[in-house]
Protein backbone atom coordinates (compact mmCIF):
# COMPACT_ATOMS: atom_id res chain seq x y z
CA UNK A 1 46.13 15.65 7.48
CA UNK A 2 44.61 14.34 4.11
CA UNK A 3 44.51 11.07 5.29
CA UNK A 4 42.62 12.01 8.98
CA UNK A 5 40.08 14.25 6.49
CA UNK A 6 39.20 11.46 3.92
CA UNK A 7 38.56 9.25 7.05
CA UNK A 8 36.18 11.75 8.19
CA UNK A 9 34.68 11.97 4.78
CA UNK A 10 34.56 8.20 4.25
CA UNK A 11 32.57 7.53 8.45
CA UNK A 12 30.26 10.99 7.26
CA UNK A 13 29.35 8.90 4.40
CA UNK A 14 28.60 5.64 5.97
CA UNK A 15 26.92 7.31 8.87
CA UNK A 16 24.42 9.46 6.31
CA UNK A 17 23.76 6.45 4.43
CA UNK A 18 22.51 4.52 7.56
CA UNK A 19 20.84 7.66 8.22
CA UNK A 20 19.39 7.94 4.57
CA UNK A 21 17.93 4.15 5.06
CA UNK A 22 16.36 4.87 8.84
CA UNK A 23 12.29 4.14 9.17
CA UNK A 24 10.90 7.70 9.20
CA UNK A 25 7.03 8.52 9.80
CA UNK A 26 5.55 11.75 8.79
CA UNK A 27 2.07 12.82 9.63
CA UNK A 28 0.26 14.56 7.28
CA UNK A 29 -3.04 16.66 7.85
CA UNK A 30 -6.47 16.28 6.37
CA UNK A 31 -8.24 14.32 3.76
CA UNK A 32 -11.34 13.48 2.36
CA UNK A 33 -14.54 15.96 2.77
CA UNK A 34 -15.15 16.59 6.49
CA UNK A 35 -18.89 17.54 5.43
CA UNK A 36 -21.16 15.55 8.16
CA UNK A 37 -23.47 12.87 6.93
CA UNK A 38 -26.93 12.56 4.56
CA UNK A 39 -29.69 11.21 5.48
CA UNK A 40 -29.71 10.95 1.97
CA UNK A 41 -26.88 8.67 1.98
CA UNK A 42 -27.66 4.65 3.29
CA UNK A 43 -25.64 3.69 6.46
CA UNK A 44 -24.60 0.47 4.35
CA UNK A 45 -24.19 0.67 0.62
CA UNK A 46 -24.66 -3.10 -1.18
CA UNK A 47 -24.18 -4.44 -4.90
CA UNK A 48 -23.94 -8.04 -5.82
CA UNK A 49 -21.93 -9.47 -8.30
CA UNK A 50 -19.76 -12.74 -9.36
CA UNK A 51 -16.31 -12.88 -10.40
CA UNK A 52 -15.20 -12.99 -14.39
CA UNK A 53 -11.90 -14.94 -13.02
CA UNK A 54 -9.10 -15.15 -10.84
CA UNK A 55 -5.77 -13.76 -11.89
CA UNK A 56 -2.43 -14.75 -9.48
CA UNK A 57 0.54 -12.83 -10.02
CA UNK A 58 4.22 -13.97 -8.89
CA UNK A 59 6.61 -11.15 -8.24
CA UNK A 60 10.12 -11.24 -8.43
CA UNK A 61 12.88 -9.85 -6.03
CA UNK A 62 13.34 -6.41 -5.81
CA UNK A 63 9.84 -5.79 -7.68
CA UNK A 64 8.34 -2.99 -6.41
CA UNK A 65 4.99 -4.19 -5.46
CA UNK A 66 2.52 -1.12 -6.15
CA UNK A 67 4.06 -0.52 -9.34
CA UNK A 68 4.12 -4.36 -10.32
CA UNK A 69 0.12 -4.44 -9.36
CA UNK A 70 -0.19 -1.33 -11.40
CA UNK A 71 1.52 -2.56 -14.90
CA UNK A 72 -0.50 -5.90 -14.17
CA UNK A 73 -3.46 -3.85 -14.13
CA UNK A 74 -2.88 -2.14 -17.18
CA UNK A 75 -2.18 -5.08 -19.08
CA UNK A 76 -5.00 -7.08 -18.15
CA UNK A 77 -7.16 -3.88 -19.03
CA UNK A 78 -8.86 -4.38 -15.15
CA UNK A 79 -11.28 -2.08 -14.46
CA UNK A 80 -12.80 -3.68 -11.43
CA UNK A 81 -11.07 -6.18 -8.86
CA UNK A 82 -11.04 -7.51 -5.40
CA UNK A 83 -7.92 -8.26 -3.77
CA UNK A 84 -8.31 -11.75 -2.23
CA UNK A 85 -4.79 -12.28 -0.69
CA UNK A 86 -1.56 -12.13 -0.68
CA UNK A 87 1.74 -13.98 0.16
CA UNK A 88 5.75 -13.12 0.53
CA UNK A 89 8.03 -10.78 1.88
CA UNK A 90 9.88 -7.56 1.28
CA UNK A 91 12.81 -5.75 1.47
CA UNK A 92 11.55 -2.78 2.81
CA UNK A 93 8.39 -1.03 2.75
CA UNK A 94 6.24 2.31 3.04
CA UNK A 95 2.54 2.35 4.06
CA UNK A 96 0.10 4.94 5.36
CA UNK A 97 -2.62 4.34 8.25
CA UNK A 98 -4.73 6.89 9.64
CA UNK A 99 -3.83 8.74 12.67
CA UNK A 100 -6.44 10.54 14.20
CA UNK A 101 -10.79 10.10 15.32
CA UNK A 102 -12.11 12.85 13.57
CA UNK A 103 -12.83 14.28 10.31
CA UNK A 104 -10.72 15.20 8.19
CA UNK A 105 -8.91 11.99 8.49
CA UNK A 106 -5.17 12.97 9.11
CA UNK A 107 -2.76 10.08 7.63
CA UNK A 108 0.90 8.83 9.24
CA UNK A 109 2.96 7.45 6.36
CA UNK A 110 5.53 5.19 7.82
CA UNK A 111 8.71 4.29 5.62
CA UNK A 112 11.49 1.92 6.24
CA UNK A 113 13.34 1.13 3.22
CA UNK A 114 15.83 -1.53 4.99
CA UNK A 115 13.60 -3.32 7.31
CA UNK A 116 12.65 -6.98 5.79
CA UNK A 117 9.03 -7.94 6.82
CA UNK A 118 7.07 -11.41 5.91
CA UNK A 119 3.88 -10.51 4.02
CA UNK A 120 0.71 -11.92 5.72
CA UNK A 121 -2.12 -11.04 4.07
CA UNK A 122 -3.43 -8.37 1.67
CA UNK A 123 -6.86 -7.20 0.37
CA UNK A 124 -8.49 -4.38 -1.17
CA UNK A 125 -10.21 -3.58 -4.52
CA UNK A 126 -8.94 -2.35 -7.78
CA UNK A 127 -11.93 0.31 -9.03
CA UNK A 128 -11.99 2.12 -11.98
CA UNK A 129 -8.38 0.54 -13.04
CA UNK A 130 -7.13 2.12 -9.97
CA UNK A 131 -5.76 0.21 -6.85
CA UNK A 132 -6.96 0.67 -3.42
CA UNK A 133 -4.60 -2.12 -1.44
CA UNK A 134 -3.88 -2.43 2.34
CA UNK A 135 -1.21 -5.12 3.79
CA UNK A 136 -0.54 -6.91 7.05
CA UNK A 137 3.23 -7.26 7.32
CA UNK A 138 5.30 -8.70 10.32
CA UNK A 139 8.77 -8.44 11.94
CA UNK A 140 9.98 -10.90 14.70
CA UNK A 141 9.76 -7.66 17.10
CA UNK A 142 5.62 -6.63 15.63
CA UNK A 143 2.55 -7.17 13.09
CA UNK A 144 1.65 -3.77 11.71
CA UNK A 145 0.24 -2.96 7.96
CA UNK A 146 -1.47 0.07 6.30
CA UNK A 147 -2.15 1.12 2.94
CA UNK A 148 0.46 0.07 0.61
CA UNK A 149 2.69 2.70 -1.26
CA UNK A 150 5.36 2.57 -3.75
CA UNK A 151 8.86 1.66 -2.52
CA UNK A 152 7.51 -1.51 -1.23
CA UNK A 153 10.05 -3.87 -2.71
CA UNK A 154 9.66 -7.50 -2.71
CA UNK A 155 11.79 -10.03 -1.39
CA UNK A 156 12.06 -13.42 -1.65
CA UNK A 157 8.46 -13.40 -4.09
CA UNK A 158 4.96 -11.95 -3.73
CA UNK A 159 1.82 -13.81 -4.86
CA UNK A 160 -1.29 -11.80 -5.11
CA UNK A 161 -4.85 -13.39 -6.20
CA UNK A 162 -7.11 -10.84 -7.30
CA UNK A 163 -11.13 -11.83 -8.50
CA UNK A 164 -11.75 -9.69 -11.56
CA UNK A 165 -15.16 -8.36 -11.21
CA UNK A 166 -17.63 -7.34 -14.43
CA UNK A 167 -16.20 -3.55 -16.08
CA UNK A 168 -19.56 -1.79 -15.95
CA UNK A 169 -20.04 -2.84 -12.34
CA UNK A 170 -20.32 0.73 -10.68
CA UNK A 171 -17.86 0.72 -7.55
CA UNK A 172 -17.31 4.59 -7.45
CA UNK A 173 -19.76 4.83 -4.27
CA UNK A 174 -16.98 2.40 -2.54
CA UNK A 175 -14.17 4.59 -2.26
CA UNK A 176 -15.39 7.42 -2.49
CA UNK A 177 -14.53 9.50 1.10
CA UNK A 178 -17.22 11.85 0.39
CA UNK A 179 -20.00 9.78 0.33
CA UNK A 180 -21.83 9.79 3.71
């Protein structure tokens, strides 16, 4: 009898770890302002500027890439950035896209912390020291991407180029959800 129950308690186990590793995808509801727009507000917002430098940053396996960009960030003292690109793979990932047409924006966060996926390109900006990053990621089976979230772990490497833009550039207007 022992031996039947710790063979039950040993396939329970493996079963809820496959379980605990599945892709999951939760949708969440609103964010942002759903105010409607200003005619006070242009339909196109512009600022110039040039780059202070280009920074490339090699991560290692099992990195987690968010947090990586976020410690890189913090010790470069980077206030302002564009994302240019970005190259490798991971080990698993967890990104969020938006799911529906209308305001408030609802988001589906989609998680899959044992799928591998080759990294194919990556931009955003980095404003204010904080990171606003989207990916483009692909399977043999699909391309799909979103915006990137923690528990993103790299694979064989990731190589991000960011352009470092000027500190006292003003970027808030950029990201800012309730600006329209």
């Amino acid at each position: 009898m022992y031996a039947l129950s710790m063979k039950k308690l040993i396939a329970f186990t493996i079963l809820a770890g496959f379980a605990a590793a599945q892709q999951t995808r939760v949708e969440t509801g609103g964010s942002g302002t759903a105010g409607p727009n200003s005619d006070k507000v242009p339909d196109v917002y512009s600022t110039t500027t040039q780059f202070e430098k280009v920074q490339i940053w090699r991560f290692k396996y099992d990195t987690d890439l968010l947090a990586g960009m976020e410690k890189m960030v913090k010790e470069n003292h980077i206030v302002n950035a564009v994302i240019l690109s970005c190259a490798g793979s991971v080990r698993g990932y967890q990104v969020h896209q938006v799911s529906n047409r209308d305001l408030p924006a609802k988001i589906t966060t989609e998680k899959d912390p044992s799928q591998p996926a080759d990294v194919i390109s990556m931009n955003g900006y980095i404003t204010g020291g904080k990171i606003h990053a989207h990916m483009t990621m692909a399977t043999p089976e699909k391309a799909f991407g979103g915006h990137l979230h923690a528990d993103t772990k790299v694979f064989t490497f990731a190589i991000i180029t960011i352009g470092v833009l000027p500190d006292n550039l003003d970027l808030s207007k950029l990201d800012a959800t309730n600006y329209r």
